[in-house]
C-alpha atoms as a PDB file:
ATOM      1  CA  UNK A   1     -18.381  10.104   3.660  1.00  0.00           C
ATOM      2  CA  UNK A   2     -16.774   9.687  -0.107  1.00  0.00           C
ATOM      3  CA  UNK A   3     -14.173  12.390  -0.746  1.00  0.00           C
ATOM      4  CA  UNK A   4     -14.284  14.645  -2.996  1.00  0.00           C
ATOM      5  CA  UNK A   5     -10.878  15.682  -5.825  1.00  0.00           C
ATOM      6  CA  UNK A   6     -10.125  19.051  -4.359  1.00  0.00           C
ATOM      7  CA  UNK A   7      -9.779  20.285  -8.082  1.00  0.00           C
ATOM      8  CA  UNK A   8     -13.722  19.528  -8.232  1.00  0.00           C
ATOM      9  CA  UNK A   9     -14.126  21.525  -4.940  1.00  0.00           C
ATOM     10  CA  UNK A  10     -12.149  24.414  -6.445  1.00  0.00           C
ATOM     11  CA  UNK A  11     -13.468  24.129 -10.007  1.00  0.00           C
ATOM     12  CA  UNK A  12     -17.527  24.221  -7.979  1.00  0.00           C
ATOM     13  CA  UNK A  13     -16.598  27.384  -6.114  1.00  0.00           C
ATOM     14  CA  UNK A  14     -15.472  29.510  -8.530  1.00  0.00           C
ATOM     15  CA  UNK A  15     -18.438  28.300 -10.393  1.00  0.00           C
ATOM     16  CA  UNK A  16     -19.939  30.252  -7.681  1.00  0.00           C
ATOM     17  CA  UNK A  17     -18.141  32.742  -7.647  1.00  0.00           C
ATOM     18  CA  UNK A  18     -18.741  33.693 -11.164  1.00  0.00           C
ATOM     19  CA  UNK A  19     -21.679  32.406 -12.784  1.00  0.00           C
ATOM     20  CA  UNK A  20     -22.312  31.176 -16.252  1.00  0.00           C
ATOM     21  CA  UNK A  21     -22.852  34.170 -18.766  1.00  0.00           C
ATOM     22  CA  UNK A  22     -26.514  34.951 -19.119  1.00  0.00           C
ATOM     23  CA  UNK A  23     -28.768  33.281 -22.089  1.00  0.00           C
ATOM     24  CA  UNK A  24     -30.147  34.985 -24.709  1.00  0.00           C
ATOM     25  CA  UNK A  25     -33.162  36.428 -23.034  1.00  0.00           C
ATOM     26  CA  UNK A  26     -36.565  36.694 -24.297  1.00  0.00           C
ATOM     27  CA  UNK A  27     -37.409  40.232 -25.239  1.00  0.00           C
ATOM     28  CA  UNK A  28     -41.212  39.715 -26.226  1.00  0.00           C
ATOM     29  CA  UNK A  29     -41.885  41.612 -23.093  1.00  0.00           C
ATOM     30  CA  UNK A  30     -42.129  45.346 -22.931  1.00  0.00           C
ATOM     31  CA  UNK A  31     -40.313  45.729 -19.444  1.00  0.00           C
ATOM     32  CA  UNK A  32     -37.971  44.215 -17.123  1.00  0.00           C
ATOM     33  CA  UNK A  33     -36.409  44.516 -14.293  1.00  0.00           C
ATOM     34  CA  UNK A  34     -32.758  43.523 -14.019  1.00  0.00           C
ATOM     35  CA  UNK A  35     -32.169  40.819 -11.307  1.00  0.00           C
ATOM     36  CA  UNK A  36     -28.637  39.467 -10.132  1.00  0.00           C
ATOM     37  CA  UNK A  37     -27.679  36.391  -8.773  1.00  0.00           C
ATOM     38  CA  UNK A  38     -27.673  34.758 -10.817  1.00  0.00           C
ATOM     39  CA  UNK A  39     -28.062  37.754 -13.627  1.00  0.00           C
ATOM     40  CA  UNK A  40     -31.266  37.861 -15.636  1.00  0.00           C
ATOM     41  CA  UNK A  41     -33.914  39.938 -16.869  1.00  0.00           C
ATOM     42  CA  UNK A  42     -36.788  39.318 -15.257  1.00  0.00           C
ATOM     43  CA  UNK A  43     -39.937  40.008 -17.964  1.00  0.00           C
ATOM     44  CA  UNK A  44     -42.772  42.945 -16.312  1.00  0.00           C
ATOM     45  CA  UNK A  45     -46.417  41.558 -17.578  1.00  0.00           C
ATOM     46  CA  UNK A  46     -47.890  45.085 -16.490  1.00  0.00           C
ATOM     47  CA  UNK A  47     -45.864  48.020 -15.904  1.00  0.00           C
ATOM     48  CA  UNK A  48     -47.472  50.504 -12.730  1.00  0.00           C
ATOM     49  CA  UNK A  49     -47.641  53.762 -14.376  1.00  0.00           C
ATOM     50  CA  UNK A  50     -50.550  56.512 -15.405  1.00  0.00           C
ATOM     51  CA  UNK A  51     -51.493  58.079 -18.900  1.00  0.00           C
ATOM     52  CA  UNK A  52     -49.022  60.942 -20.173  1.00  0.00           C
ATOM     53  CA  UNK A  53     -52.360  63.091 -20.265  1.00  0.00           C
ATOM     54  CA  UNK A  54     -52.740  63.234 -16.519  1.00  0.00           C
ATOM     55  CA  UNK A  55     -49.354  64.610 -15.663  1.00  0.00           C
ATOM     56  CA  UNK A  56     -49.757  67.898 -14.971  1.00  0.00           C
ATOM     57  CA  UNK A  57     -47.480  70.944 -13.953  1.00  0.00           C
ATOM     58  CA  UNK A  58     -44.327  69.008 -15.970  1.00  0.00           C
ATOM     59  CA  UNK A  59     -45.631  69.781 -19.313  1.00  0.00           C
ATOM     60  CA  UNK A  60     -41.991  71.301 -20.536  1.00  0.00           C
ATOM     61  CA  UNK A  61     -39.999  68.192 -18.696  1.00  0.00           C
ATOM     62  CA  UNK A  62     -42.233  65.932 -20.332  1.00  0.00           C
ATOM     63  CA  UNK A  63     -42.075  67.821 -23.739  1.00  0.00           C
ATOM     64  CA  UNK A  64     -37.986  67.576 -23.675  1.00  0.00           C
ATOM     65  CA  UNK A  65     -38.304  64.128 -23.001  1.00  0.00           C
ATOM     66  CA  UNK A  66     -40.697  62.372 -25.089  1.00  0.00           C
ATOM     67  CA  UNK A  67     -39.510  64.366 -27.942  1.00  0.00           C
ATOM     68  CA  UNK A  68     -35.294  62.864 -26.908  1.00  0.00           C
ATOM     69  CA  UNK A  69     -37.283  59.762 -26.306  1.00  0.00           C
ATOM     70  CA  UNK A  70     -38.769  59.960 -29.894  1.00  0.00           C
ATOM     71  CA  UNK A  71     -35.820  60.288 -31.548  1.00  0.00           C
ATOM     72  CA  UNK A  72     -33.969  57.515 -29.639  1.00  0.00           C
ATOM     73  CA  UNK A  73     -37.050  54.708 -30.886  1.00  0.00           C
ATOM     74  CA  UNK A  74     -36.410  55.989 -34.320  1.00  0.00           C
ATOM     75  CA  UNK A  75     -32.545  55.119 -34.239  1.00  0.00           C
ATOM     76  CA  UNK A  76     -31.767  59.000 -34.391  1.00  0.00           C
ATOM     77  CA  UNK A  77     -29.028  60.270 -31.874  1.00  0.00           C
ATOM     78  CA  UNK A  78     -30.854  60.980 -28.555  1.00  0.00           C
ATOM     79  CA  UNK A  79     -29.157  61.954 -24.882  1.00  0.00           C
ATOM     80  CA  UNK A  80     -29.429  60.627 -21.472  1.00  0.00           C
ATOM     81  CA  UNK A  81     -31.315  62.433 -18.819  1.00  0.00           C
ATOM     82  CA  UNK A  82     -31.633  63.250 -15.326  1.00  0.00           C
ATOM     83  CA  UNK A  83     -34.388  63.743 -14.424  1.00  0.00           C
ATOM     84  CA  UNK A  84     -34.258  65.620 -10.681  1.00  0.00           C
ATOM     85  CA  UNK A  85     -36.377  68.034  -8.113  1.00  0.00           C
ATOM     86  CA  UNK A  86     -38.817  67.665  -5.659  1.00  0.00           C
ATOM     87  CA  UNK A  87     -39.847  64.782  -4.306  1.00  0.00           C
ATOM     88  CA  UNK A  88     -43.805  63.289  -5.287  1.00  0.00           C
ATOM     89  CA  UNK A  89     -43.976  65.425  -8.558  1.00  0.00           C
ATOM     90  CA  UNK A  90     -43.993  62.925 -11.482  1.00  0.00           C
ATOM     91  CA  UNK A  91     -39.948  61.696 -11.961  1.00  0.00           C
ATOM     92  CA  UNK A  92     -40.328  58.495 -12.230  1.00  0.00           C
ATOM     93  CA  UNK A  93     -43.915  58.385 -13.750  1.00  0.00           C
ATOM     94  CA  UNK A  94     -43.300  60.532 -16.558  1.00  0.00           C
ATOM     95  CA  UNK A  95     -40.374  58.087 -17.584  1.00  0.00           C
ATOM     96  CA  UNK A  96     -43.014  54.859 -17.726  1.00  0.00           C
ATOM     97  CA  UNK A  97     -45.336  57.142 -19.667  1.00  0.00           C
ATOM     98  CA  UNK A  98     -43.547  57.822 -22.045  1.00  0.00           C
ATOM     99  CA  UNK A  99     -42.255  54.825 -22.480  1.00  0.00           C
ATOM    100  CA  UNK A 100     -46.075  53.915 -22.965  1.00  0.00           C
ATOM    101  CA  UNK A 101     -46.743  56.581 -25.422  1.00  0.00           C
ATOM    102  CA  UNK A 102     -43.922  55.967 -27.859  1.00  0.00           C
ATOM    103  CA  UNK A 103     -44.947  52.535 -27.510  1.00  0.00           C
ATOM    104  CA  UNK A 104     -48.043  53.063 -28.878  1.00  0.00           C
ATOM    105  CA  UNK A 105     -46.825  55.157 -31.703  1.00  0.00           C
ATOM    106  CA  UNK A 106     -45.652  52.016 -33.233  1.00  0.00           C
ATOM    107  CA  UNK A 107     -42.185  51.684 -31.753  1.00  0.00           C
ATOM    108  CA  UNK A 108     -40.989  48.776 -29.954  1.00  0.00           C
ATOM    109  CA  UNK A 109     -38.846  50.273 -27.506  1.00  0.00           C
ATOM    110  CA  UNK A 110     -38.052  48.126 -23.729  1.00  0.00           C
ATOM    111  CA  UNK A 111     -37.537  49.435 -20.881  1.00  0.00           C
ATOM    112  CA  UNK A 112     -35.142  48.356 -18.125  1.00  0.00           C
ATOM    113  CA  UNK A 113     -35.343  49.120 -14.602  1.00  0.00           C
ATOM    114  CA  UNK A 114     -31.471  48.862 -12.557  1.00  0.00           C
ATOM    115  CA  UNK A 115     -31.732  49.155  -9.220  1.00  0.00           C
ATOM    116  CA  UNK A 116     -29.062  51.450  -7.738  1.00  0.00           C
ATOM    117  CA  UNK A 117     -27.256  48.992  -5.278  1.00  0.00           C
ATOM    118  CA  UNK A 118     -26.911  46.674  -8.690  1.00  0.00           C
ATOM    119  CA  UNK A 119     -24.996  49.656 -10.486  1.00  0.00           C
ATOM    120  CA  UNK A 120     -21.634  47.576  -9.940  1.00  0.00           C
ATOM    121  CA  UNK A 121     -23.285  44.604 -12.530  1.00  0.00           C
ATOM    122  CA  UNK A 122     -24.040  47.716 -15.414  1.00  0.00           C
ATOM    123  CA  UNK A 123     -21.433  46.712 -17.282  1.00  0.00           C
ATOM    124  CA  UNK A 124     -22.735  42.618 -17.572  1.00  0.00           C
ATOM    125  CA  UNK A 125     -26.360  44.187 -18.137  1.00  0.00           C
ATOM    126  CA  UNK A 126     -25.098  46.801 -21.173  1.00  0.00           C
ATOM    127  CA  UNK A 127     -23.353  43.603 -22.557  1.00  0.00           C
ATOM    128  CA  UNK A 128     -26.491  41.701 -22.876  1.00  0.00           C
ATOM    129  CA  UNK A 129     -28.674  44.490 -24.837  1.00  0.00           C
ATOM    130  CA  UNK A 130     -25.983  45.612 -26.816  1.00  0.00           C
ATOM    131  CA  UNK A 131     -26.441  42.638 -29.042  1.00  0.00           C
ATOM    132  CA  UNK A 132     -29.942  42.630 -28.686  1.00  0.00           C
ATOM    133  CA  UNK A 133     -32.401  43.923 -32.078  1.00  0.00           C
ATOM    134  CA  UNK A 134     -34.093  46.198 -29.666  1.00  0.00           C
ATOM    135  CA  UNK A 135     -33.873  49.834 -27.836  1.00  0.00           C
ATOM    136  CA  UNK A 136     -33.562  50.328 -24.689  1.00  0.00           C
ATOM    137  CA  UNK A 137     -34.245  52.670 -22.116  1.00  0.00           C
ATOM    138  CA  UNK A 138     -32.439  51.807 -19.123  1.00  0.00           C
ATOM    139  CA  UNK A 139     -34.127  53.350 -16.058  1.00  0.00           C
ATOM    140  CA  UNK A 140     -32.439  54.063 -12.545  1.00  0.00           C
ATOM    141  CA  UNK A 141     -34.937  55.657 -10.079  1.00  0.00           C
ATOM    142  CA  UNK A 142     -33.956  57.808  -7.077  1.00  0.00           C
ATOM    143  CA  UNK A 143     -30.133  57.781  -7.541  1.00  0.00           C
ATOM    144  CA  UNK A 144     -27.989  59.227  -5.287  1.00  0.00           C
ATOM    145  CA  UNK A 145     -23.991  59.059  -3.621  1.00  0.00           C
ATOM    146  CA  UNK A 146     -22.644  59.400  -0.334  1.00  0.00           C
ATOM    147  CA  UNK A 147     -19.472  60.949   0.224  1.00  0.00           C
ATOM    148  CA  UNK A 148     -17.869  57.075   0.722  1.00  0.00           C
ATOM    149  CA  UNK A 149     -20.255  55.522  -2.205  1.00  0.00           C
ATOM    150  CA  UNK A 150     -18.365  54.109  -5.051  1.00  0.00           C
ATOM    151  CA  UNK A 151     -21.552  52.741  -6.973  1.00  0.00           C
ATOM    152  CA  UNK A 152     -21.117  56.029  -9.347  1.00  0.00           C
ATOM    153  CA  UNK A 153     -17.716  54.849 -11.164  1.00  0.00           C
ATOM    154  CA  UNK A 154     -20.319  51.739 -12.005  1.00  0.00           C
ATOM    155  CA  UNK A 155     -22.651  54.492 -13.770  1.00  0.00           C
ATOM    156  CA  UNK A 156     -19.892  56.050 -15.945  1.00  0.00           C
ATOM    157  CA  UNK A 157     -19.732  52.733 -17.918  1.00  0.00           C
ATOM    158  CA  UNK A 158     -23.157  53.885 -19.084  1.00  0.00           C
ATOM    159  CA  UNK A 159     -22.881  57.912 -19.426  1.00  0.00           C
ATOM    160  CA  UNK A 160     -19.238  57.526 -21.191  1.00  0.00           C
ATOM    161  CA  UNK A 161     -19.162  53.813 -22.124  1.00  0.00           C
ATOM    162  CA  UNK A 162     -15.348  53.127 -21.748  1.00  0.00           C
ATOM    163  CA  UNK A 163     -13.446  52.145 -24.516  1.00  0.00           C
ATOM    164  CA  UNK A 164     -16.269  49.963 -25.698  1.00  0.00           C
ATOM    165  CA  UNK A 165     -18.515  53.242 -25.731  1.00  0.00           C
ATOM    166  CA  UNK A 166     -22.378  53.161 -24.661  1.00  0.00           C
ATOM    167  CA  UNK A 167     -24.409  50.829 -26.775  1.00  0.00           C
ATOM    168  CA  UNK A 168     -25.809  52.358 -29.390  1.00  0.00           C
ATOM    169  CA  UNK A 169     -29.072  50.905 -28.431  1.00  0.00           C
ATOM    170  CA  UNK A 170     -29.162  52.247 -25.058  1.00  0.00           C
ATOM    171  CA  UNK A 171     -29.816  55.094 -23.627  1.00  0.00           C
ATOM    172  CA  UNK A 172     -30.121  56.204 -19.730  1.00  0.00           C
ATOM    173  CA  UNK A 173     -32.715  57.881 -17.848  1.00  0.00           C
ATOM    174  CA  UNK A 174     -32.247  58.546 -14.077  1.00  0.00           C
ATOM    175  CA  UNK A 175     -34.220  60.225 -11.291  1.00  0.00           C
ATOM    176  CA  UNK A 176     -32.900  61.878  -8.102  1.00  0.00           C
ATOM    177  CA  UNK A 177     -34.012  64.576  -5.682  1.00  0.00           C
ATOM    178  CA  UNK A 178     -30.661  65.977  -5.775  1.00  0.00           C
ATOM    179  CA  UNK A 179     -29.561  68.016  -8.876  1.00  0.00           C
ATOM    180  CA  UNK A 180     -25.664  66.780  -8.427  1.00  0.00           C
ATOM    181  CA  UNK A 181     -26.880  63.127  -6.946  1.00  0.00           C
ATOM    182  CA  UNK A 182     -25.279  64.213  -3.530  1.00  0.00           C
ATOM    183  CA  UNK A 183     -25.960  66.403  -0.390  1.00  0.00           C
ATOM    184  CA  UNK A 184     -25.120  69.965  -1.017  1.00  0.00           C
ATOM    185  CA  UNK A 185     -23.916  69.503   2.613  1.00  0.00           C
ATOM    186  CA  UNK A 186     -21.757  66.630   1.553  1.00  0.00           C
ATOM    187  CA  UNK A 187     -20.451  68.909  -1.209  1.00  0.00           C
ATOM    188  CA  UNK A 188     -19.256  71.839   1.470  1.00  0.00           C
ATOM    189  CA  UNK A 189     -17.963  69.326   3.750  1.00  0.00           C
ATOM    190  CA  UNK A 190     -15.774  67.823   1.386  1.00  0.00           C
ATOM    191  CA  UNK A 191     -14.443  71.135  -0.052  1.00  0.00           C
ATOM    192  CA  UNK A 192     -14.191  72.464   3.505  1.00  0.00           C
ATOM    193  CA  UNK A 193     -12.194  69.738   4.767  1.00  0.00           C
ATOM    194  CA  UNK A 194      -9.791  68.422   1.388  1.00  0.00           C
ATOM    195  CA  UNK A 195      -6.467  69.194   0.769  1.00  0.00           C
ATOM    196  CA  UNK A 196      -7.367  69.732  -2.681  1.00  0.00           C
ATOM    197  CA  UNK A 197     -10.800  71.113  -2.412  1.00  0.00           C
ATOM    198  CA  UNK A 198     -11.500  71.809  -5.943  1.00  0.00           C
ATOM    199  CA  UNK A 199     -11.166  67.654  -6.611  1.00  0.00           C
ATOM    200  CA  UNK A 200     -12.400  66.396  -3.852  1.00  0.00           C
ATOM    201  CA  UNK A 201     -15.762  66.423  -5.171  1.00  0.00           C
ATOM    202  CA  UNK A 202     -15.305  66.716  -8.725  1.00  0.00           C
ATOM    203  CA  UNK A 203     -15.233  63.284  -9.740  1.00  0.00           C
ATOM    204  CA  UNK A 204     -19.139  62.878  -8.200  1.00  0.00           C
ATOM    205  CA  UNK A 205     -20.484  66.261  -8.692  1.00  0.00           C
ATOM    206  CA  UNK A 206     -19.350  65.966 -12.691  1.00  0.00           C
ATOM    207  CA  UNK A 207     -21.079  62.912 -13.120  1.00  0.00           C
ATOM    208  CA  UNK A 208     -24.584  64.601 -13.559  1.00  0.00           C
ATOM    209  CA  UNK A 209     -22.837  67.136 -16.259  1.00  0.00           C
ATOM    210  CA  UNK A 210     -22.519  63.564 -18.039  1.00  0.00           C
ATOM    211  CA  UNK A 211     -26.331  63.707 -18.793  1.00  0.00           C
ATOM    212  CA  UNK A 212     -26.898  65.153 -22.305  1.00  0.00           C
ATOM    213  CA  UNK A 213     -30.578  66.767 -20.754  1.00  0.00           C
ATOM    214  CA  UNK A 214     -31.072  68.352 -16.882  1.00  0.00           C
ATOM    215  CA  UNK A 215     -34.685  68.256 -16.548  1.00  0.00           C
ATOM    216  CA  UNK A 216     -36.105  69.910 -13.270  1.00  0.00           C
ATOM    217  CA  UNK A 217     -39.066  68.981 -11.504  1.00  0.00           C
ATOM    218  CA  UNK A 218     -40.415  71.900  -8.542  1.00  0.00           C
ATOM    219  CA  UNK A 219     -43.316  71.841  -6.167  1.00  0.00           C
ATOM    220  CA  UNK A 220     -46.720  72.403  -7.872  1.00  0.00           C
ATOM    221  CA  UNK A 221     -48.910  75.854  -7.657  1.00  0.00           C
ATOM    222  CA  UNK A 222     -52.279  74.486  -5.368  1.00  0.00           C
ATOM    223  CA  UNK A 223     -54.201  75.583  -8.502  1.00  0.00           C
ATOM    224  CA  UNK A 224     -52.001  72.287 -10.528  1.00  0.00           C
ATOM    225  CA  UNK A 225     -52.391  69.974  -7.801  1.00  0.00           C
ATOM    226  CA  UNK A 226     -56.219  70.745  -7.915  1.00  0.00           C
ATOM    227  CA  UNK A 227     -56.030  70.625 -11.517  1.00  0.00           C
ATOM    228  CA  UNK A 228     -54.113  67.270 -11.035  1.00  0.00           C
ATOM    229  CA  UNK A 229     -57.081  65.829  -9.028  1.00  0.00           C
ATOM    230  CA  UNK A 230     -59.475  66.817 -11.294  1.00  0.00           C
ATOM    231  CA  UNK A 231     -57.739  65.451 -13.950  1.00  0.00           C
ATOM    232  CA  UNK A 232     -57.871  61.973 -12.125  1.00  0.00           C
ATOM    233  CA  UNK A 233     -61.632  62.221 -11.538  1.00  0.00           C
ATOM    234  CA  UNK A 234     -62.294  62.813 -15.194  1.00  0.00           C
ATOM    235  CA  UNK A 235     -60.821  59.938 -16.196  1.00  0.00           C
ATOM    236  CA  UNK A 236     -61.818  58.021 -13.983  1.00  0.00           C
ATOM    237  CA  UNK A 237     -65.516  58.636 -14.411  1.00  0.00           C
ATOM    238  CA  UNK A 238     -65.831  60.469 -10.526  1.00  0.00           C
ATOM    239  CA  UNK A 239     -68.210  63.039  -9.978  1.00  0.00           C
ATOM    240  CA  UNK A 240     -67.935  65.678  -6.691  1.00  0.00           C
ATOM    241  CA  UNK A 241     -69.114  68.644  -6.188  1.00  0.00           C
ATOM    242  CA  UNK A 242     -66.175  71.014  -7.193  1.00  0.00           C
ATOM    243  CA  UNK A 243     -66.728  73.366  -4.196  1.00  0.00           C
ATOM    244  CA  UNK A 244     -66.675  69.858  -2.014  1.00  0.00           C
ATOM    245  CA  UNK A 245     -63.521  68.404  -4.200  1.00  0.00           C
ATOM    246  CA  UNK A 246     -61.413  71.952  -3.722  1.00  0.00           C
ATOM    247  CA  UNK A 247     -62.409  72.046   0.416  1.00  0.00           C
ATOM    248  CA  UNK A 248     -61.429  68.518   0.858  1.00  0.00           C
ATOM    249  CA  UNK A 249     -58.429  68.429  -1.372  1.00  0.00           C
ATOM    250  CA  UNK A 250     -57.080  71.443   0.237  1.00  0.00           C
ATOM    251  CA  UNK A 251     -57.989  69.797   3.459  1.00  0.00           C
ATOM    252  CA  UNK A 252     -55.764  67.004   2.744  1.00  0.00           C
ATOM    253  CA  UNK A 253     -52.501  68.639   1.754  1.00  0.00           C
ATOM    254  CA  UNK A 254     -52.941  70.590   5.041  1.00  0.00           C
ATOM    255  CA  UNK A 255     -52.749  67.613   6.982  1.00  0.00           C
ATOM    256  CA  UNK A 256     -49.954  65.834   4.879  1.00  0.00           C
ATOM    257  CA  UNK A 257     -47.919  68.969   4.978  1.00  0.00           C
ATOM    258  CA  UNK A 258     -47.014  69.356   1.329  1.00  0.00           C
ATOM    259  CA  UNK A 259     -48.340  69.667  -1.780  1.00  0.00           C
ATOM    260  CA  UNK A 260     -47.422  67.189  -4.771  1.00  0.00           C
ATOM    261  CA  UNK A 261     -48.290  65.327  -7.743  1.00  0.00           C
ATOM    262  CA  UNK A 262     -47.953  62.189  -5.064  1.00  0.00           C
ATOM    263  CA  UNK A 263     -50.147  63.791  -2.455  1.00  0.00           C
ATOM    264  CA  UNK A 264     -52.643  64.419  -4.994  1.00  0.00           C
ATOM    265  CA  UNK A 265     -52.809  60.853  -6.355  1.00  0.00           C
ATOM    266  CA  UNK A 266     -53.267  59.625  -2.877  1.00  0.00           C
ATOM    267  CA  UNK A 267     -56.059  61.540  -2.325  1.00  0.00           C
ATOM    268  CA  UNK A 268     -57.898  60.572  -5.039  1.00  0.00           C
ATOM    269  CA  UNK A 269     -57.148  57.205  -4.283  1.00  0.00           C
ATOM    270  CA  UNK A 270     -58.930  57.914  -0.154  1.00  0.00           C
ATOM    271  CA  UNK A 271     -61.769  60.114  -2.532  1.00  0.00           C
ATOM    272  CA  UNK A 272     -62.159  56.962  -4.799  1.00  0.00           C
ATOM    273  CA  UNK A 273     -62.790  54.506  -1.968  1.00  0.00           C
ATOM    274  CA  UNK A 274     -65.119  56.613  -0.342  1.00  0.00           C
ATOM    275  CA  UNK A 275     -67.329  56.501  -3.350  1.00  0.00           C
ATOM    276  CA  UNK A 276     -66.959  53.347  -4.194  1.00  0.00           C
ATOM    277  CA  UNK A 277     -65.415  53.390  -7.555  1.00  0.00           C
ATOM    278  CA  UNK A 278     -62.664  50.866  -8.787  1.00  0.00           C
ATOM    279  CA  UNK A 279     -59.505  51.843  -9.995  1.00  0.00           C
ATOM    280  CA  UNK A 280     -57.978  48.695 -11.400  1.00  0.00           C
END
């Protein structure tokens, strides 16, 4: 067995331990998703996401939005959102379609998707594009804190930017079901139980005040979420019966409990296998 200078053992761990920076990545993409270990941006040849037309029942959220979004692609000031309400209605969708949309208006805007649990490595990502001749939307879906969580000092790098500030070519959109990205349970708890009540949760439940736009997203009338199906059989070429379509629709919210833009979508998708008709 040949031994091995313990400086070279040393010198290969904290290799390890902290990789080499990242190289310049290649940006001809319109998506990525940001992997670590080692860090990278990992180019998105087709991004999962519907037309802007078909979301329905959002039409003011997606208004605020694509017009920030608008303004952001055209190097004009623009804020970051949060985007939060009821589960199923269109959070995360109406982010990719916009994206889309401005796209096609001629800007080249990327976006970025950061998973929550890799908040900690936001600060190595926002040092990558901030050099980078692009905009970016950087795009955190479902985001939320438990009382012990310290992933959201990771997001204020982002929302405030530190002494380095927020790249100029960044800006953050982020989804959640909760309007303060904890349990309003959590929230009493904690001001139940501090010494200090009014700080206790302070520090977490300011954090979504940091988002220049609140955009709220609430259950859908059953008149939008059959408008909503509708809207998917048009453009998808489907033809039913509408007294048929409304019977079984309603049919299938009854036995799925609620009533979404998500429900909807998945029953056009059992409606579309039924009749045979291809959706890719």
């Amino acid at each position: 067995m040949t031994n091995t200078d313990p400086m070279e053992r040393i010198a290969a761990a904290l290799e390890r331990m902290s990789p080499p920076p990242l190289g310049a990545p290649d940006f001809t993409a319109e998506a990525f998703v940001w992997e670590t270990r080692p860090d990278r941006l990992v180019a998105i040849d087709r991004v999962s996401r519907v037309p802007l037309d078909l979301l329905i029942g959002v039409e003011r959220s997606r208004d605020t939005l694509l017009a920030n979004t608008r303004q952001f692609a055209r190097g004009l000031p623009a804020n970051n959102a949060l985007l939060w309400g009821a589960r199923g209605m269109g959070k995360s969708s109406i982010v990719k379609a916009i994206h889309a949309a401005v796209r096609a208006e001629g800007h080249d805007l990327k976006l970025v998707e950061l998973q929550r649990e890799d908040l900690p490595t936001v600060g190595r990502l926002l040092d990558v594009l901030r050099h980078a001749p692009y905009r970016f939307v950087l795009f955190c879906d479902d985001l939320s804190f438990s009382h012990d969580d310290e992933h959201y000092k990771s997001l204020k790098a982002v929302l405030d930017g530190g002494v380095a500030g927020r790249p100029e070519n960044v800006v953050l959109y982020a989804t959640s079901n909760r309007r303060h990205l904890m349990p309003r349970d959590m929230i009493e708890n904690e001001r139940g139980s501090a010494i200090n009540p009014s700080e206790a949760v302070e520090e977490k439940v300011s954090l979504s005040d940091r988002f220049g736009l609140w955009l709220g997203f609430h259950p859908c009338s059953q008149d939008e979420y059959l408008d909503m199906i509708r809207g998917y059989c048009d453009s998808h070429g489907l033809e039913v019966d509408a007294d048929t379509l409304r019977a079984e629709a309603i049919e299938w919210q009854a036995t799925r409990g609620s009533r979404s833009g998500r429900v909807a979508w998945q029953f056009f998708v059992d409606l579309a296998g039924r009749q045979g008709i291809s959706l890719t």
